[in-house]
C-alpha atoms as a PDB file:
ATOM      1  CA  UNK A   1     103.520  81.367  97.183  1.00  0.00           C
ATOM      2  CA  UNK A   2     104.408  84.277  94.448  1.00  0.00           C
ATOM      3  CA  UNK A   3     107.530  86.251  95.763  1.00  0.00           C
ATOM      4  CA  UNK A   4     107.386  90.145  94.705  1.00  0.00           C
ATOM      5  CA  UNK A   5     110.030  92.585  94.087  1.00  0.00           C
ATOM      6  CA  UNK A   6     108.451  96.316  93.167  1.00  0.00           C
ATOM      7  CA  UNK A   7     111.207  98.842  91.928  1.00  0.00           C
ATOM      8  CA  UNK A   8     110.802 101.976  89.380  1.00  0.00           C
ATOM      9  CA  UNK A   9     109.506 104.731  92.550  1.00  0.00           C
ATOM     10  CA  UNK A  10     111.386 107.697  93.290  1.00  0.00           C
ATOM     11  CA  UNK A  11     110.501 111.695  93.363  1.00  0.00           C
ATOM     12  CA  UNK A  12     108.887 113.821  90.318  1.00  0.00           C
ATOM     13  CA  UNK A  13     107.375 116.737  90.468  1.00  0.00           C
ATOM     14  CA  UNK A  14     103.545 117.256  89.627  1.00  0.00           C
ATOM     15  CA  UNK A  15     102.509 116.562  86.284  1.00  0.00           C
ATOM     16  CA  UNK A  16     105.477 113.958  85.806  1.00  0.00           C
ATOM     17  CA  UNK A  17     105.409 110.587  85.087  1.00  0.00           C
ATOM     18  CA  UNK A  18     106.723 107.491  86.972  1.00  0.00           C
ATOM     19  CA  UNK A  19     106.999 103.806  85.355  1.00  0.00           C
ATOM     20  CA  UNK A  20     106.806 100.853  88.164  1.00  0.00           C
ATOM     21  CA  UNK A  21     107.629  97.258  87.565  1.00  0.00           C
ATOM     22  CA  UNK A  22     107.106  94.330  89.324  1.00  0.00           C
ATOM     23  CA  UNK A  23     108.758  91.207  89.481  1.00  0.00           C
ATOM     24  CA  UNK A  24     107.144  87.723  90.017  1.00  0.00           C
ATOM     25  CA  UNK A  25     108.432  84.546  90.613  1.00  0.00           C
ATOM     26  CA  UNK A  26     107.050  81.428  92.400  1.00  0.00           C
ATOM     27  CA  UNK A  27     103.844  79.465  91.838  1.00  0.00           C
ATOM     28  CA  UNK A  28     102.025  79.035  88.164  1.00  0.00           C
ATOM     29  CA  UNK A  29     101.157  82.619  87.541  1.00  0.00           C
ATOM     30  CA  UNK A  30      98.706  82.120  85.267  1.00  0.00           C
ATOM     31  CA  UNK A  31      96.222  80.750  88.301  1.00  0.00           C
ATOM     32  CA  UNK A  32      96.415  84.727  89.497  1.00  0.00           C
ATOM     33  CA  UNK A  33      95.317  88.302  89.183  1.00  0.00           C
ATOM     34  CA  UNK A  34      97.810  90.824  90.013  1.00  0.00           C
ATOM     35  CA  UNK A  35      97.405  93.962  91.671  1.00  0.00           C
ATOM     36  CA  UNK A  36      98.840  97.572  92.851  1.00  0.00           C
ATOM     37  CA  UNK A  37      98.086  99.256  96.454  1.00  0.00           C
ATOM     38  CA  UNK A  38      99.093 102.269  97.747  1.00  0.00           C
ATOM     39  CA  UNK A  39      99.185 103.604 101.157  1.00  0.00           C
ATOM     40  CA  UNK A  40      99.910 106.888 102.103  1.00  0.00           C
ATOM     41  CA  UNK A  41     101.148 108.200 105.892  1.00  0.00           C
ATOM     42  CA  UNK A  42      98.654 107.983 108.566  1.00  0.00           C
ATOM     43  CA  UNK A  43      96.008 106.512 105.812  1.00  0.00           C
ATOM     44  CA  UNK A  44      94.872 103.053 105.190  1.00  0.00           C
ATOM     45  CA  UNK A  45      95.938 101.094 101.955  1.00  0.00           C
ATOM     46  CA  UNK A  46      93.739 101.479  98.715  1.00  0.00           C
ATOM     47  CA  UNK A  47      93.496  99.445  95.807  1.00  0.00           C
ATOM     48  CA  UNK A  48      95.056 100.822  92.848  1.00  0.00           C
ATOM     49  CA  UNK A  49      94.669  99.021  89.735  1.00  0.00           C
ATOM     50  CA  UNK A  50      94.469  94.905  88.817  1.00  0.00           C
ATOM     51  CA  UNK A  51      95.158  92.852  85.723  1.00  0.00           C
ATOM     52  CA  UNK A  52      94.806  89.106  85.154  1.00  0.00           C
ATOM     53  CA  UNK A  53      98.035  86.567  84.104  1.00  0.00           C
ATOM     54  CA  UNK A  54      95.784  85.151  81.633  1.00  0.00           C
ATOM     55  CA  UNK A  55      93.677  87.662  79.950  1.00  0.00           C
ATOM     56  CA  UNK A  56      94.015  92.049  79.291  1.00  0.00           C
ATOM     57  CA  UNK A  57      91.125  92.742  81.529  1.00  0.00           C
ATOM     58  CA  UNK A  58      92.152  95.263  83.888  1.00  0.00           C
ATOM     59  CA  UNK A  59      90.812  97.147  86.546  1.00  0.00           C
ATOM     60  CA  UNK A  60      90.968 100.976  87.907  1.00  0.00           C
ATOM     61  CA  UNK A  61      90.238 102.831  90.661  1.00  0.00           C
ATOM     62  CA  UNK A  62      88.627 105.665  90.191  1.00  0.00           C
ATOM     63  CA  UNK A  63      91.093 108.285  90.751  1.00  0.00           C
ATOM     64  CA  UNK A  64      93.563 107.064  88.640  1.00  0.00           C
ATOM     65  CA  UNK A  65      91.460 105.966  85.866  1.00  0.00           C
ATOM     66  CA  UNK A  66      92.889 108.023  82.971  1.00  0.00           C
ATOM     67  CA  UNK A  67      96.081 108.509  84.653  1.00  0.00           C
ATOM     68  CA  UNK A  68      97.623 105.152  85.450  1.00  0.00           C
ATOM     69  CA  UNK A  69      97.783 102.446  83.481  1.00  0.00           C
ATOM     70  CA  UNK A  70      98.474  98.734  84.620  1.00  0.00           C
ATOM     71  CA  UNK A  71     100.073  96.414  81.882  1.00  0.00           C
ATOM     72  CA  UNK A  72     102.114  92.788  82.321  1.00  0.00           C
ATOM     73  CA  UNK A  73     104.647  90.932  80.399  1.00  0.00           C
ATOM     74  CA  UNK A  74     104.507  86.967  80.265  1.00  0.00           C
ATOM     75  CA  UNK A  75     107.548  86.645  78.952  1.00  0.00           C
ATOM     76  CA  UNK A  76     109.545  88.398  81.836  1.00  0.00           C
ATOM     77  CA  UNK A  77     106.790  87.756  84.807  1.00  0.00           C
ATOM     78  CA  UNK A  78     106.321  91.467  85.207  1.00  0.00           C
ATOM     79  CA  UNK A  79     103.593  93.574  86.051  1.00  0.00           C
ATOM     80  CA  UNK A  80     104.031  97.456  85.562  1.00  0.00           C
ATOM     81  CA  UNK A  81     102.147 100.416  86.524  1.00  0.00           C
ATOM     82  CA  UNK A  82     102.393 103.382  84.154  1.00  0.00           C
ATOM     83  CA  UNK A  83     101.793 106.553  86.129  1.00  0.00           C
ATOM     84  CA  UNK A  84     100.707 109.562  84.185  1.00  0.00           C
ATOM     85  CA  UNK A  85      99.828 113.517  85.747  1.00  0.00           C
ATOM     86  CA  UNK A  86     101.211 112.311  89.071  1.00  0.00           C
ATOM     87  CA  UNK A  87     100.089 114.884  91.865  1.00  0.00           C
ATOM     88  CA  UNK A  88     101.204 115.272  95.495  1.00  0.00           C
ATOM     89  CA  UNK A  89      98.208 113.038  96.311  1.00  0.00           C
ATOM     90  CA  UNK A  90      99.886 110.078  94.422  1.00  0.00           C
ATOM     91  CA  UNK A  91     102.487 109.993  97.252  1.00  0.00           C
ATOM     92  CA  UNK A  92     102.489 106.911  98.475  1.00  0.00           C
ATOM     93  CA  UNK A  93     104.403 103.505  99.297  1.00  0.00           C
ATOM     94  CA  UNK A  94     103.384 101.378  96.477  1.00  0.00           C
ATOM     95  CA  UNK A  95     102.872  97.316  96.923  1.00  0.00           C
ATOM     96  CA  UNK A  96     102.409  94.606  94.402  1.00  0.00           C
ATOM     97  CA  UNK A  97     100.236  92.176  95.421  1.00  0.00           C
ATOM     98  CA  UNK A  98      98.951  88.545  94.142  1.00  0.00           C
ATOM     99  CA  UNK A  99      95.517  87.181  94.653  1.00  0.00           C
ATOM    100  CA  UNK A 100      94.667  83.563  93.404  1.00  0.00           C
ATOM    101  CA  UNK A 101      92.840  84.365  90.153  1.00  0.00           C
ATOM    102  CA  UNK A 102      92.025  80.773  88.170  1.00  0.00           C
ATOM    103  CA  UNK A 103      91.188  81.321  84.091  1.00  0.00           C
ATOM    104  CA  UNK A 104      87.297  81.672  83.693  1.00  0.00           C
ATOM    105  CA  UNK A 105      86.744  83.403  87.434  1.00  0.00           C
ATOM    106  CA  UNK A 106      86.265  87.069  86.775  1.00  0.00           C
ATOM    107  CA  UNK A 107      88.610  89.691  87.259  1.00  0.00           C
ATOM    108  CA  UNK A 108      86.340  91.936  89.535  1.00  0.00           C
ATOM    109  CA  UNK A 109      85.310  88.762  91.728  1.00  0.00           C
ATOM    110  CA  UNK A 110      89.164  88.193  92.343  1.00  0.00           C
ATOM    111  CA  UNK A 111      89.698  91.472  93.292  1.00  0.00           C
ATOM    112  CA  UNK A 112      86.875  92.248  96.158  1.00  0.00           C
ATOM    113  CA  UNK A 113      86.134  88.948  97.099  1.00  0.00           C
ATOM    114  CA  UNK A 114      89.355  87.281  96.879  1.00  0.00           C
ATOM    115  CA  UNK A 115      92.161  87.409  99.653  1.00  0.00           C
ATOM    116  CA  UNK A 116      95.301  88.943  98.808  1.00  0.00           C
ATOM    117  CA  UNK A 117      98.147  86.467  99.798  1.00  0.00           C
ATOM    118  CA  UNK A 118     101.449  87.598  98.835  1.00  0.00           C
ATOM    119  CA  UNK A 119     103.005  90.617  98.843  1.00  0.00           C
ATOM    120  CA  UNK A 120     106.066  93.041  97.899  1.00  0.00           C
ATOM    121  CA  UNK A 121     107.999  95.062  99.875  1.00  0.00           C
ATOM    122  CA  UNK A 122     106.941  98.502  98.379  1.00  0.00           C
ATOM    123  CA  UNK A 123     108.181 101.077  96.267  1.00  0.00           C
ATOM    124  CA  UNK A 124     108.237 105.014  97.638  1.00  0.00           C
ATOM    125  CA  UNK A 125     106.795 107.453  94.817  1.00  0.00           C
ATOM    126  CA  UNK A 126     106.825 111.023  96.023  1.00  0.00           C
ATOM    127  CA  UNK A 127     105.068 113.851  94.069  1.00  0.00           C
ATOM    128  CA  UNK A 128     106.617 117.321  95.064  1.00  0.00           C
ATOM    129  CA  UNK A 129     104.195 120.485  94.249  1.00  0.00           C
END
């Protein structure tokens, strides 16, 4: 198990810029990918962006691609999310989120065909117009 601690959300007006970090701690990171979700009131959770422990290959959605960047740090067990232009749409709970991610199986595979099994406990980030 990988226990998750998001901080960094908070309120900034469109066109602003919010830096989230997550903390991991647990299991031999390097076996995972991690990940950022978002999920807005009264709409489902969406994938954000993914990164592996033990490579830079990343991944965006498409409507942050651009925008958001994901980036870790080995040396602290943190995963950020750099969040660039944010507009009311960003506004959103955000969750960290670990999925079991071993050295040569693609990034991509891990995220769509891999289960997510741990998870934070969110971070609000609210966009005002």
């Amino acid at each position: 198990q990988v226990q998750l601690v998001e901080s960094g959300g908070g309120v900034v007006q469109t066109g602003g810029s919010l830096r989230l970090s997550c903390a991991a701690s647990g299991r031999t990171l390097s076996n995972y990918a991690m990940g950022w979700f978002r999920q807005a009131p009264g709409k489902e959770r969406e994938f954000v962006a993914g990164i592996k422990w033990s490579a830079d290959n990343t991944y965006y959605a498409d409507f942050v691609k651009g925008r958001f960047t994901i980036s870790r740090d080995n040396a602290k067990n943190a995963v950020y999310l750099q969040m660039n232009r944010l507009n009311p749409e960003d506004t959103a709970g955000y969750y960290c989120a670990a999925v079991v991610c071993p050295q040569f199986t693609s990034l991509s595979y891990c995220l769509t065909a891999r289960t997510w099994t741990d998870w934070g406990q969110g971070t609000q980030v609210t966009v005002s117009s």
